[in-house]
N, C-alpha and C. Protein backbone atom coordinates (compact mmCIF):
# COMPACT_ATOMS: atom_id res chain seq x y z
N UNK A 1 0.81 -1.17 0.00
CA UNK A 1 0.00 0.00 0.00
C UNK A 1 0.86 1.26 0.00
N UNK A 2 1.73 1.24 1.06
CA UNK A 2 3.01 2.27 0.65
C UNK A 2 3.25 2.27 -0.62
N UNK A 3 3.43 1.39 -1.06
CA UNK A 3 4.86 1.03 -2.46
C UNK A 3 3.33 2.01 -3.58
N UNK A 4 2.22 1.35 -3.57
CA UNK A 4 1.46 2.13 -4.57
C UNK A 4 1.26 3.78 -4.18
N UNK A 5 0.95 4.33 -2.83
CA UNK A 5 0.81 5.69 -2.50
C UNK A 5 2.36 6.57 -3.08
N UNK A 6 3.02 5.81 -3.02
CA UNK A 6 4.69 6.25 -3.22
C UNK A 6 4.65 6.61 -5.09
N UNK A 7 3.98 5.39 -5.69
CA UNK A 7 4.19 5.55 -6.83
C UNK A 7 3.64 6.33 -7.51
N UNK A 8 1.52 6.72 -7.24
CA UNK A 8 1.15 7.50 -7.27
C UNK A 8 1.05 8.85 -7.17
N UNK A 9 2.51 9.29 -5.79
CA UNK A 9 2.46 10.54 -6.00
C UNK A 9 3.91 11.00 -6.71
N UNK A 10 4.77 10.23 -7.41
CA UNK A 10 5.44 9.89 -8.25
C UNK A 10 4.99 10.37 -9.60
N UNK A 11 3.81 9.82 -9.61
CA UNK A 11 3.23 9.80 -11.46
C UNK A 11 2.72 11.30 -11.00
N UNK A 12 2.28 11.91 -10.06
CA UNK A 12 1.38 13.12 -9.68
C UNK A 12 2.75 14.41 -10.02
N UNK A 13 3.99 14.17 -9.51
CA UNK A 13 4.81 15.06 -9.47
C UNK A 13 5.76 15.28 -10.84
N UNK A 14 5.35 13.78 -11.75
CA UNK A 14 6.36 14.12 -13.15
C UNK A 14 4.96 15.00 -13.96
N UNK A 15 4.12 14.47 -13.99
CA UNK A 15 3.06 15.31 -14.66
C UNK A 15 3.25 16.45 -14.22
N UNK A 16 3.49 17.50 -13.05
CA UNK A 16 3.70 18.15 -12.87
C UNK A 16 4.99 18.93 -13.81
N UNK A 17 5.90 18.57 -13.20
CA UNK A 17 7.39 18.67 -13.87
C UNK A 17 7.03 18.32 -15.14
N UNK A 18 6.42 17.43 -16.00
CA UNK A 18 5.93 18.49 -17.36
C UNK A 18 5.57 19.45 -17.54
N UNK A 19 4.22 19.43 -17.54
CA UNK A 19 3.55 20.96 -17.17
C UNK A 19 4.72 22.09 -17.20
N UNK A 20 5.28 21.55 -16.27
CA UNK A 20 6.14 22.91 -15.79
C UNK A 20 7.17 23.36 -17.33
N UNK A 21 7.86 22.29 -17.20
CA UNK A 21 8.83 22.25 -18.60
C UNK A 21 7.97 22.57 -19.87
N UNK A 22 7.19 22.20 -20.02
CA UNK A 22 6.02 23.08 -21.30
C UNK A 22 5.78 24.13 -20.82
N UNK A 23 5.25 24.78 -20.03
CA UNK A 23 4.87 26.15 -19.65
C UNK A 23 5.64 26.60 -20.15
N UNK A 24 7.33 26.19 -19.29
CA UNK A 24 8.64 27.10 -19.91
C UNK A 24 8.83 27.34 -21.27
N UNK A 25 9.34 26.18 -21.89
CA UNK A 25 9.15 26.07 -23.35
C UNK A 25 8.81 27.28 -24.13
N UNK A 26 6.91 27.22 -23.65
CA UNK A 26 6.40 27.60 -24.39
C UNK A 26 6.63 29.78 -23.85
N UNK A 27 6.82 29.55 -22.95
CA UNK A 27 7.05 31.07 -22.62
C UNK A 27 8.26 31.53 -23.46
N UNK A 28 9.40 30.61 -23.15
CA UNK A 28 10.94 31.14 -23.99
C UNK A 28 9.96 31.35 -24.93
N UNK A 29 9.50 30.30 -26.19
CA UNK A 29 9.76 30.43 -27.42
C UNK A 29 8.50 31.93 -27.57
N UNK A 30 7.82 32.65 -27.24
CA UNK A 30 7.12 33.98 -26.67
C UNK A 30 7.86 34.82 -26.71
N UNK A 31 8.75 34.43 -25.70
CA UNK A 31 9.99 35.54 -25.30
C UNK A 31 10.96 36.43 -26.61
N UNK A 32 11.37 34.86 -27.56
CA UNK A 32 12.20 35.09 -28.59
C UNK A 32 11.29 35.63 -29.42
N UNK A 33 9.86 34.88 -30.01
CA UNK A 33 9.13 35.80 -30.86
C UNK A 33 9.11 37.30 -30.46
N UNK A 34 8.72 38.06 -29.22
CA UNK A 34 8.27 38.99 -28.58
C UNK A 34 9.93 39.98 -28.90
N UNK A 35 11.02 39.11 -28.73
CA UNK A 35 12.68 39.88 -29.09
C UNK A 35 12.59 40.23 -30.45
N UNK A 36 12.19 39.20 -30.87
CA UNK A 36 12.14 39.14 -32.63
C UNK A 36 11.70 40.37 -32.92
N UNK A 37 10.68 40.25 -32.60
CA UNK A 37 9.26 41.58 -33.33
C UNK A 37 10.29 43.19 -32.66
N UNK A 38 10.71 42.97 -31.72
CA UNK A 38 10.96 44.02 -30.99
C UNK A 38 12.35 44.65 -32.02
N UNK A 39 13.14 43.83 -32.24
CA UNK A 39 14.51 44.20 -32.95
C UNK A 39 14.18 45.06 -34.60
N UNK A 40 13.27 43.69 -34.84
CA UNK A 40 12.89 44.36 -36.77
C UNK A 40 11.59 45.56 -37.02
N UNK A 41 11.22 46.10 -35.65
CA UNK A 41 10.20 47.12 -35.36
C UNK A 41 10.86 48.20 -36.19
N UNK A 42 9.79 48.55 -37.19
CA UNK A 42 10.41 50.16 -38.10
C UNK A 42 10.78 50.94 -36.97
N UNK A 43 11.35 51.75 -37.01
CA UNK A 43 11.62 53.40 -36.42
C UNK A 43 10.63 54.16 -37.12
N UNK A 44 10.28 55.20 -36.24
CA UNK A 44 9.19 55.96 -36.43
C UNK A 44 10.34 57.61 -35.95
N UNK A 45 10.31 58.47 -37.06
CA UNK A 45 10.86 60.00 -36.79
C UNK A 45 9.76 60.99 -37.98
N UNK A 46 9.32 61.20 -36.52
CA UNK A 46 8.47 62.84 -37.16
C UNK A 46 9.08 63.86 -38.15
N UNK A 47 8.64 63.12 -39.21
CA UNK A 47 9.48 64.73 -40.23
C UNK A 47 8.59 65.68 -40.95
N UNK A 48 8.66 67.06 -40.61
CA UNK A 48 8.41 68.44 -41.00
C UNK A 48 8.39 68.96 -42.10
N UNK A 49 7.78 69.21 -43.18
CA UNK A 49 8.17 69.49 -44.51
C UNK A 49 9.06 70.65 -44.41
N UNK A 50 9.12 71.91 -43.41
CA UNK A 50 10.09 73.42 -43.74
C UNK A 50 11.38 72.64 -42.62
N UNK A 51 12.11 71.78 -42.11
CA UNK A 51 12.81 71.11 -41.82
C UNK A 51 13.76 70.72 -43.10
N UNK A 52 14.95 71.27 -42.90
CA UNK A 52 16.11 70.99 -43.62
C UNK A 52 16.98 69.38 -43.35
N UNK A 53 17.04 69.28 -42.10
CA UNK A 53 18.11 68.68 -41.35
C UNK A 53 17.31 67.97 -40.25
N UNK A 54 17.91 67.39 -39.34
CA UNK A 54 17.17 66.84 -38.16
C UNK A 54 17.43 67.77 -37.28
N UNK A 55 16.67 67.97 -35.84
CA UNK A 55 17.02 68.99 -34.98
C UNK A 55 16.29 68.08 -33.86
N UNK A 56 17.60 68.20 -32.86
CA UNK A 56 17.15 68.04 -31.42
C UNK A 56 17.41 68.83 -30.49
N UNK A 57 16.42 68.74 -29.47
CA UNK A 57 16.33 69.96 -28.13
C UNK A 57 17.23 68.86 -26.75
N UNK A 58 17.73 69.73 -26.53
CA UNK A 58 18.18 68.62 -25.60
C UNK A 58 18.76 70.03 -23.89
N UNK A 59 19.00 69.23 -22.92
CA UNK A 59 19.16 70.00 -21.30
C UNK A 59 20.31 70.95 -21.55
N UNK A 60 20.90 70.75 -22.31
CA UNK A 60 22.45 71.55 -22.65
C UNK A 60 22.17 72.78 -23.08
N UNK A 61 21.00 73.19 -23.58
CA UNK A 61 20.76 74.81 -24.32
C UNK A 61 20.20 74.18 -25.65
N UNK A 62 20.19 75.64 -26.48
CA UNK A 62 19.34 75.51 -27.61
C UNK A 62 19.84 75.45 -29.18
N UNK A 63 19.75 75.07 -29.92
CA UNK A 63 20.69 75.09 -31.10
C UNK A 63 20.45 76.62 -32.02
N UNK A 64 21.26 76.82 -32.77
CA UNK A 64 20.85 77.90 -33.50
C UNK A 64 19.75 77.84 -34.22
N UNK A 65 19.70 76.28 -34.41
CA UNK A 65 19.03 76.01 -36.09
C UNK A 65 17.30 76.25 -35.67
N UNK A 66 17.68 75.44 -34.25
CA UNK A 66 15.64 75.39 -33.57
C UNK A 66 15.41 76.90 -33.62
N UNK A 67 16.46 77.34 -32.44
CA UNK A 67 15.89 78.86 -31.96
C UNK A 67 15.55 79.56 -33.53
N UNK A 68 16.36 79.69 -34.57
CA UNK A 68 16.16 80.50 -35.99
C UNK A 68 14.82 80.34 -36.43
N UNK A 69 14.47 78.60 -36.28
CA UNK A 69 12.68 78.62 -37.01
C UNK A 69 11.82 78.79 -35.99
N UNK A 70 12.05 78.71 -34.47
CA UNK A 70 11.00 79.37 -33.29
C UNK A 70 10.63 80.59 -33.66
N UNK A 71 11.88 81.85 -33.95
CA UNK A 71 11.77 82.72 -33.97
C UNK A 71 11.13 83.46 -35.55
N UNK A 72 11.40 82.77 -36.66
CA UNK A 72 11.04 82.63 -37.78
C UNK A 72 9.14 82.69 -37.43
N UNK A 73 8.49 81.59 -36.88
CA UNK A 73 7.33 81.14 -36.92
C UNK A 73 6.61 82.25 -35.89
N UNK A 74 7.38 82.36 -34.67
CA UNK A 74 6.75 83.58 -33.93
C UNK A 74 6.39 85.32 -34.25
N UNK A 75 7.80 85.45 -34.64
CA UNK A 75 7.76 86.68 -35.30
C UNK A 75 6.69 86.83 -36.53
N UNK A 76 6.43 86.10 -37.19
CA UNK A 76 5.49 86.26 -38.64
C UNK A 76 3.95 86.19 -37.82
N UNK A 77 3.90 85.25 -36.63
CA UNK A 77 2.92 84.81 -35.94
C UNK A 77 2.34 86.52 -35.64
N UNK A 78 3.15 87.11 -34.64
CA UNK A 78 3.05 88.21 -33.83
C UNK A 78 3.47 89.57 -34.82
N UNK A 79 3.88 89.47 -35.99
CA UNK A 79 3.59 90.41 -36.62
C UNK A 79 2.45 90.60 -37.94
N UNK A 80 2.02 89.54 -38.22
CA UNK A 80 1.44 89.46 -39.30
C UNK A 80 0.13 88.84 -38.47
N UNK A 81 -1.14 90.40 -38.38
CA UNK A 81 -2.22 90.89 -37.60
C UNK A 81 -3.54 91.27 -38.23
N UNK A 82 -4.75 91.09 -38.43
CA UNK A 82 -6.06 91.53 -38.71
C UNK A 82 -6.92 91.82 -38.04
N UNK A 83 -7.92 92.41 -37.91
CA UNK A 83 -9.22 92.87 -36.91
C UNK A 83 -10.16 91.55 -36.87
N UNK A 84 -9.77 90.49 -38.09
CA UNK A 84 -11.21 89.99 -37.87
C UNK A 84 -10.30 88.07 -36.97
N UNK A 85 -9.26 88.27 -36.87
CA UNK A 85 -8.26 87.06 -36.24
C UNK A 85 -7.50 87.65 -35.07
N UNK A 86 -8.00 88.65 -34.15
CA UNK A 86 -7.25 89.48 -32.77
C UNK A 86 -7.82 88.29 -31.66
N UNK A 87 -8.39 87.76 -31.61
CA UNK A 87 -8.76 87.39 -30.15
C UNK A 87 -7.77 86.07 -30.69
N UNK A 88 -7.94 84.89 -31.65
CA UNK A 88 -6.95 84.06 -31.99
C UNK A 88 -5.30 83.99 -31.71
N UNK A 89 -4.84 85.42 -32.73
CA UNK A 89 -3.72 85.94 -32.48
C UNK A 89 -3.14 86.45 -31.39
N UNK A 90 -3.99 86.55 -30.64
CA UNK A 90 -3.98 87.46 -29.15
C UNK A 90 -2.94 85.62 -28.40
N UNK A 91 -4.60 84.35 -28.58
CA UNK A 91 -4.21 83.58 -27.35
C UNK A 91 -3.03 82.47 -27.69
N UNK A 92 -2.94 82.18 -29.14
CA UNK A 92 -1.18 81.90 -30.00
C UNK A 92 -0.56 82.36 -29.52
N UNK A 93 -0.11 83.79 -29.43
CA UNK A 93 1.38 83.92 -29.04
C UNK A 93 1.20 83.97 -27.20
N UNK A 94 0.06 83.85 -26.49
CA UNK A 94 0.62 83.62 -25.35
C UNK A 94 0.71 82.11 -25.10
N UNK A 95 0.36 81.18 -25.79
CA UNK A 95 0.27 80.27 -25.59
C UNK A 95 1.94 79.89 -25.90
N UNK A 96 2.76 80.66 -26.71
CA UNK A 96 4.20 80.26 -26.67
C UNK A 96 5.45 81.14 -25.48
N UNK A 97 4.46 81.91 -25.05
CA UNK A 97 5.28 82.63 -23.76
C UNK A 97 5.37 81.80 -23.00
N UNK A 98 6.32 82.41 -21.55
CA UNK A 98 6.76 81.86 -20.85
C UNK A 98 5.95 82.41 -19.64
N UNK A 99 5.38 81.43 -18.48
CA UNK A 99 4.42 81.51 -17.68
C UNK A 99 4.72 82.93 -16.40
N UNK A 100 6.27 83.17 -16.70
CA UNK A 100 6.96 84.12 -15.48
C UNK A 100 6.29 85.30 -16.35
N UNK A 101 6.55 85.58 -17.79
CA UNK A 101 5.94 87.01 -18.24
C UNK A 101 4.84 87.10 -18.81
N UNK A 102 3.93 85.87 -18.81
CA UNK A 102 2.81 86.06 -19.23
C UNK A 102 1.94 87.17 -18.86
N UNK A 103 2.11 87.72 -18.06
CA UNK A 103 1.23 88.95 -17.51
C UNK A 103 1.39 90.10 -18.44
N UNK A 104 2.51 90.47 -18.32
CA UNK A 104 3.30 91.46 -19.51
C UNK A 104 2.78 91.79 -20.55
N UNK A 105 3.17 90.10 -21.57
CA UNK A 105 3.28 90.30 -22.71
C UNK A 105 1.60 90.40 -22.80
N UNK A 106 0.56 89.70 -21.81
CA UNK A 106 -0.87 89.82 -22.52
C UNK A 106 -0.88 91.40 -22.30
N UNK A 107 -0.70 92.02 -21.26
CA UNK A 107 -1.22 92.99 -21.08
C UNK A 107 -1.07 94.28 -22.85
N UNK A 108 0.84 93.91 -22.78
CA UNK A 108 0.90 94.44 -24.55
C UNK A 108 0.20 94.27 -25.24
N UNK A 109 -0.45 92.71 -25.45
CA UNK A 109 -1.34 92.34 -26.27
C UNK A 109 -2.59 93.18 -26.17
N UNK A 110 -2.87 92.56 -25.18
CA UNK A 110 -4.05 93.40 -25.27
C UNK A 110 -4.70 95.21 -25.17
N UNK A 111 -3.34 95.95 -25.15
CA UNK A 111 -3.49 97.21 -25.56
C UNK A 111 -3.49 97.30 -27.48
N UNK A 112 -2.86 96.16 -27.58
CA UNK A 112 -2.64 96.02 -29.49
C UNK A 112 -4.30 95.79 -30.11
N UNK A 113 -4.88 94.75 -29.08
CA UNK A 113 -6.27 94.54 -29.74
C UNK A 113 -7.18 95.18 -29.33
N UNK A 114 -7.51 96.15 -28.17
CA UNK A 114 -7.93 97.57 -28.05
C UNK A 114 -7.93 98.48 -29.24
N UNK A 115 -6.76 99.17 -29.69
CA UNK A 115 -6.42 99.57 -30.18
C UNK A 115 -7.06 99.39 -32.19
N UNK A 116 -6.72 98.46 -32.56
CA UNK A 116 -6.72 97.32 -33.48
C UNK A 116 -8.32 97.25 -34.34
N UNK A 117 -8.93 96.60 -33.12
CA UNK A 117 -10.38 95.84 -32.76
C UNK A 117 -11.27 96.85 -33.23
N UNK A 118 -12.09 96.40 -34.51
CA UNK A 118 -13.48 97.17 -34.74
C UNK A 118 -12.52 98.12 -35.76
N UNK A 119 -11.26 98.21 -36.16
CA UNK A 119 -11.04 98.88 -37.79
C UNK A 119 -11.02 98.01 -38.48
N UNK A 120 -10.21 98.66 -39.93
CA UNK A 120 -10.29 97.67 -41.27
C UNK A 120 -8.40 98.04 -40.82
N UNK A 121 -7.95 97.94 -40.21
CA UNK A 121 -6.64 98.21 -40.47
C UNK A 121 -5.49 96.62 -39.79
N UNK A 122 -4.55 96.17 -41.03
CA UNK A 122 -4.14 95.18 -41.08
C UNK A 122 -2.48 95.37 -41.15
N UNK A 123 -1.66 94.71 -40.38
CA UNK A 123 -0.43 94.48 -41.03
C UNK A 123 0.32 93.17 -41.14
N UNK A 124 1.37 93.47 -41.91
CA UNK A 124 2.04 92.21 -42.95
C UNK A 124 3.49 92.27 -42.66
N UNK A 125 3.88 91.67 -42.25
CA UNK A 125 5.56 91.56 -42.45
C UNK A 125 6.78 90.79 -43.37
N UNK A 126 7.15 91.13 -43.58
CA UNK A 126 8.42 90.24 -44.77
C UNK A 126 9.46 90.39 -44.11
N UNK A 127 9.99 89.14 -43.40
CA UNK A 127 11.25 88.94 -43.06
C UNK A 127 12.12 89.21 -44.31
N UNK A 128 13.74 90.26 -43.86
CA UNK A 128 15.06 89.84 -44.67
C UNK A 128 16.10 89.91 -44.41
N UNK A 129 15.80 89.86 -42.71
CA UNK A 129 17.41 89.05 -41.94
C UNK A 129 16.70 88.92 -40.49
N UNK A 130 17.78 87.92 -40.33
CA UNK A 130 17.65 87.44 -39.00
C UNK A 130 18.94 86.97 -38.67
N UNK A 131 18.97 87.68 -37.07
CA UNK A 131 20.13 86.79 -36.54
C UNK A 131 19.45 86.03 -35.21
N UNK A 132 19.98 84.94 -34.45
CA UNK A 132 20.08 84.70 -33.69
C UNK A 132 21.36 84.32 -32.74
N UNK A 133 20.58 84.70 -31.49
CA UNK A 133 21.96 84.24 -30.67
C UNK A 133 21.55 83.22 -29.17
N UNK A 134 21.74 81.71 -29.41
CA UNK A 134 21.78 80.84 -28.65
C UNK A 134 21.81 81.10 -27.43
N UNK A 135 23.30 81.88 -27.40
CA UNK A 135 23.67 81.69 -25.76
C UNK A 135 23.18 83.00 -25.13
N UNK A 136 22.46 83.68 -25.70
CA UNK A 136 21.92 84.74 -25.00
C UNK A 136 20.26 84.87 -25.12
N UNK A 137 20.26 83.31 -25.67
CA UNK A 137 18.25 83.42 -25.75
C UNK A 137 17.62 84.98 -26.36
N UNK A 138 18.59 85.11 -27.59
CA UNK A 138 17.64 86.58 -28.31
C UNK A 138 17.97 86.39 -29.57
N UNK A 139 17.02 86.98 -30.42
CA UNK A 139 17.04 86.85 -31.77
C UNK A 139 16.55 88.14 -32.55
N UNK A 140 17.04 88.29 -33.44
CA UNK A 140 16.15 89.89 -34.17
C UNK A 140 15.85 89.14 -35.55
N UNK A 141 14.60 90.20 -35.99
CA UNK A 141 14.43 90.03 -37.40
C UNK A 141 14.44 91.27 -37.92
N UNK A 142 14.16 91.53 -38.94
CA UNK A 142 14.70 92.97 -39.71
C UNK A 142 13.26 92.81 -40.98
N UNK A 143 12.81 93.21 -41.72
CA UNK A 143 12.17 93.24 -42.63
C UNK A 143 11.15 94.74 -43.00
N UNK A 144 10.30 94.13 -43.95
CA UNK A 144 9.11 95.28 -44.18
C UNK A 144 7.95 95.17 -43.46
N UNK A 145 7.75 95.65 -42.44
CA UNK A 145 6.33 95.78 -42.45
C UNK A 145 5.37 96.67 -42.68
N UNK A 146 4.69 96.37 -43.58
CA UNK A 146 3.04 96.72 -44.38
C UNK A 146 2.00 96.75 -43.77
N UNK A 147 1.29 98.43 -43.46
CA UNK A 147 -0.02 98.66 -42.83
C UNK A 147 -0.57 98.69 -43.78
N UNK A 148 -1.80 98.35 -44.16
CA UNK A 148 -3.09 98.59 -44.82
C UNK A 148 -4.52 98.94 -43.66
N UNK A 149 -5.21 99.60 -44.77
CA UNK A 149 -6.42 99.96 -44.47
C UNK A 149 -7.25 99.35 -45.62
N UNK A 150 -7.78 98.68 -45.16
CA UNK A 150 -8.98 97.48 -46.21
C UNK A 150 -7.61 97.23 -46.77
N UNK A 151 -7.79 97.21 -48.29
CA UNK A 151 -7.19 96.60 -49.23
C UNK A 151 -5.78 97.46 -49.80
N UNK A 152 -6.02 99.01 -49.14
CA UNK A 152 -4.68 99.68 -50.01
C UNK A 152 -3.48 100.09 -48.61
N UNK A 153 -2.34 99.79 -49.32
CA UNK A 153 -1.07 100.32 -48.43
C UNK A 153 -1.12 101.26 -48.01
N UNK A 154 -1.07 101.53 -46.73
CA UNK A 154 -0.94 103.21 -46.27
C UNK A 154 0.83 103.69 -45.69
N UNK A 155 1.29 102.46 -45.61
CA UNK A 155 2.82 102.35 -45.09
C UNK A 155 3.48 100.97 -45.68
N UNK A 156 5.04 101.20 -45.51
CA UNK A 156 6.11 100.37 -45.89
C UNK A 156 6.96 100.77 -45.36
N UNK A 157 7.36 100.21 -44.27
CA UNK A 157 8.85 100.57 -43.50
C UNK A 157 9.81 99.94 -43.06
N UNK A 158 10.61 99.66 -43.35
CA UNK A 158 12.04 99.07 -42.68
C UNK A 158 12.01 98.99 -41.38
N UNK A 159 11.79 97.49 -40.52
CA UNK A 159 11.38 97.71 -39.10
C UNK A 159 12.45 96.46 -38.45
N UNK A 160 13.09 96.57 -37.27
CA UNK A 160 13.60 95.47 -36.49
C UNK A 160 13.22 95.11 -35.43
N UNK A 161 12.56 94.33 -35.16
CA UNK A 161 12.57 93.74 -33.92
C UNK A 161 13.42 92.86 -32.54
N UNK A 162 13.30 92.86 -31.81
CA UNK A 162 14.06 91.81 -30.66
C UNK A 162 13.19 91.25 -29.96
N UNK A 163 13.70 89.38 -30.02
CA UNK A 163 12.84 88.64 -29.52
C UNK A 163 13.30 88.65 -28.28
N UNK A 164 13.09 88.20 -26.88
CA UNK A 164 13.99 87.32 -26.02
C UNK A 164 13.14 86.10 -25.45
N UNK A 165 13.64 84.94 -25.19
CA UNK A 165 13.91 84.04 -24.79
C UNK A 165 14.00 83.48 -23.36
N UNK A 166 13.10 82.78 -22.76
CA UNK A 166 13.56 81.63 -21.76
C UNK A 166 13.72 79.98 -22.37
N UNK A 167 14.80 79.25 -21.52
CA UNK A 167 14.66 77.77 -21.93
C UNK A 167 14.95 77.64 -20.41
N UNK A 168 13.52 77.00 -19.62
CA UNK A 168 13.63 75.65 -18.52
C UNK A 168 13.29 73.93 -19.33
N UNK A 169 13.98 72.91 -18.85
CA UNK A 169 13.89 72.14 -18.88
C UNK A 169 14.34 71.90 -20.74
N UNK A 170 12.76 71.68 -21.27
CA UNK A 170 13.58 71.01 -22.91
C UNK A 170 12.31 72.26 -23.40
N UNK A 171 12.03 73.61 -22.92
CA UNK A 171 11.24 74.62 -23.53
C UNK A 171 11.62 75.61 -23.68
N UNK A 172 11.46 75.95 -25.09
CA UNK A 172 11.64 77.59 -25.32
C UNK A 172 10.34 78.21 -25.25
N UNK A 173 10.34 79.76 -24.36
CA UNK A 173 9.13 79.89 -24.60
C UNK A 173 9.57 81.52 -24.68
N UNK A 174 8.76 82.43 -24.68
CA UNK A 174 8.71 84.07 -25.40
C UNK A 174 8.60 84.48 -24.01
N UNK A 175 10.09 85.46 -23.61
CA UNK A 175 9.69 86.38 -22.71
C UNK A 175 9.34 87.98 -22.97
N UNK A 176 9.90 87.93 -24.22
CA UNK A 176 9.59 89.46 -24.44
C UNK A 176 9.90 89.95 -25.83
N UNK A 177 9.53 91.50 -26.45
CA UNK A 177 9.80 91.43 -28.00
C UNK A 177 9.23 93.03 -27.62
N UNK A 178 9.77 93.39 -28.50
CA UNK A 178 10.08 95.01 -28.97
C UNK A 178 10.88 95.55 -30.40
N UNK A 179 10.26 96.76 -30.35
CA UNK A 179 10.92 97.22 -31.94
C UNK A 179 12.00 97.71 -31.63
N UNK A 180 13.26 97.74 -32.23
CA UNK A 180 14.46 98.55 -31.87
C UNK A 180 14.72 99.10 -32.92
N UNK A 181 15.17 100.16 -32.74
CA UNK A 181 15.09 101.35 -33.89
C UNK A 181 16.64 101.13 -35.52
N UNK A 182 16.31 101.27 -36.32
CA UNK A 182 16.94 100.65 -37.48
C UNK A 182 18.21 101.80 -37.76
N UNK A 183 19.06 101.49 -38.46
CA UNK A 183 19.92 102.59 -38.93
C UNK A 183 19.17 103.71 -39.47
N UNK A 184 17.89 103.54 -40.32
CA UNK A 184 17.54 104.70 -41.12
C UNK A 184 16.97 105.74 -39.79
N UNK A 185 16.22 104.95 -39.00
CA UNK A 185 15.51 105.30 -37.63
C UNK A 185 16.39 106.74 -36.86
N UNK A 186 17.92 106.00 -36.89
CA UNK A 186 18.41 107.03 -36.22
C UNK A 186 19.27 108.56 -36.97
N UNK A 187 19.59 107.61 -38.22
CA UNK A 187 19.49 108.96 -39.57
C UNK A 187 18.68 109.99 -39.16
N UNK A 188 17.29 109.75 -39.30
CA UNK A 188 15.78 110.75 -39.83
C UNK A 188 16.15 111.46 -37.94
N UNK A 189 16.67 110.82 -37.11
CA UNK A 189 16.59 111.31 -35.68
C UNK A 189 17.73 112.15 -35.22
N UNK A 190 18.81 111.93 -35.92
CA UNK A 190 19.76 112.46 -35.82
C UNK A 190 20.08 113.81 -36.63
């Protein structure tokens, strides 16, 4: 009666110890499929059609190339303005400021769309230089900007601006921007 209880739980414990050894088996060969799939997985990189090159942001500071099209996209953003797109244009460019001067720059703003709000009067800008400078988080643009009233030019002037810049963490965001006066500016002043 021993000798059979003995053998019985014998046959109870290799069935087991199969089981077990198939389970395994079957998990490795999971494992290797699951490596497999993982190794020959495409790469996936977001690409930009006005992107030249690749560009990464990284804790070290900012590259020239990012800060040039931030400032590229903002500046056209924040200069190029209509009566019937002010409340839009208004919450865009604060939405790229930086949360320390947000007070500021809306308040500018919103003396611009005061101002602005309920004419036919529009302006246009044409970038035709820009510099930037990385390590000092500022950038200028230089171009024409074009007032109209409805449909006809009332101005064309040679205008420069200065952006500036915060970067915490992996963000650039807009602390501030003003016109600074051009060579011809200080000619006609001088």
């Amino acid at each position: 009666m021993l000798h059979d209880f003995a053998h019985e739980r014998q046959q109870v414990l290799l069935r087991q110890r199969n089981m077990f050894a198939l389970t395994t088996a079957g998990l490795a060969v999971a494992l290797v499929v699951a490596t497999g799939l993982a190794m020959t997985r495409a790469r996936e990189v977001v690409l930009l059609p006005t992107l030249e090159r690749p560009l990464t942001v990284s804790s070290a500071g900012v590259e020239a190339d990012y800060l040039e099209l931030v400032t590229r996209d903002v500046a056209l953003m924040l200069l190029n303005r209509s009566p019937e797109g002010l409340d839009y244009w208004m919450e865009t460019i604060l939405d790229v400021a930086d949360p320390a001067h947000r007070g500021k720059l809306k308040a500018d703003l919103v003396k611009i769309v005061a101002e602005q709000r309920g004419s036919d009067v529009s302006q246009a800008f044409v970038i035709t230089q820009m510099t930037v400078d990385p390590k000092g988080l500022s950038s200028e643009v230089s171009g024409k900007l074009k007032t109209f009233v409805g449909s006809q030019v009332i101005a064309s002037d040679e205008r420069r601006f200065r952006l500036t810049w915060t970067y915490r963490g992996l963000r650039l965001a807009l602390a501030g921007f003003a016109q600074i006066s051009t060579d011809k500016d200080q000619k006609e002043a001088g």
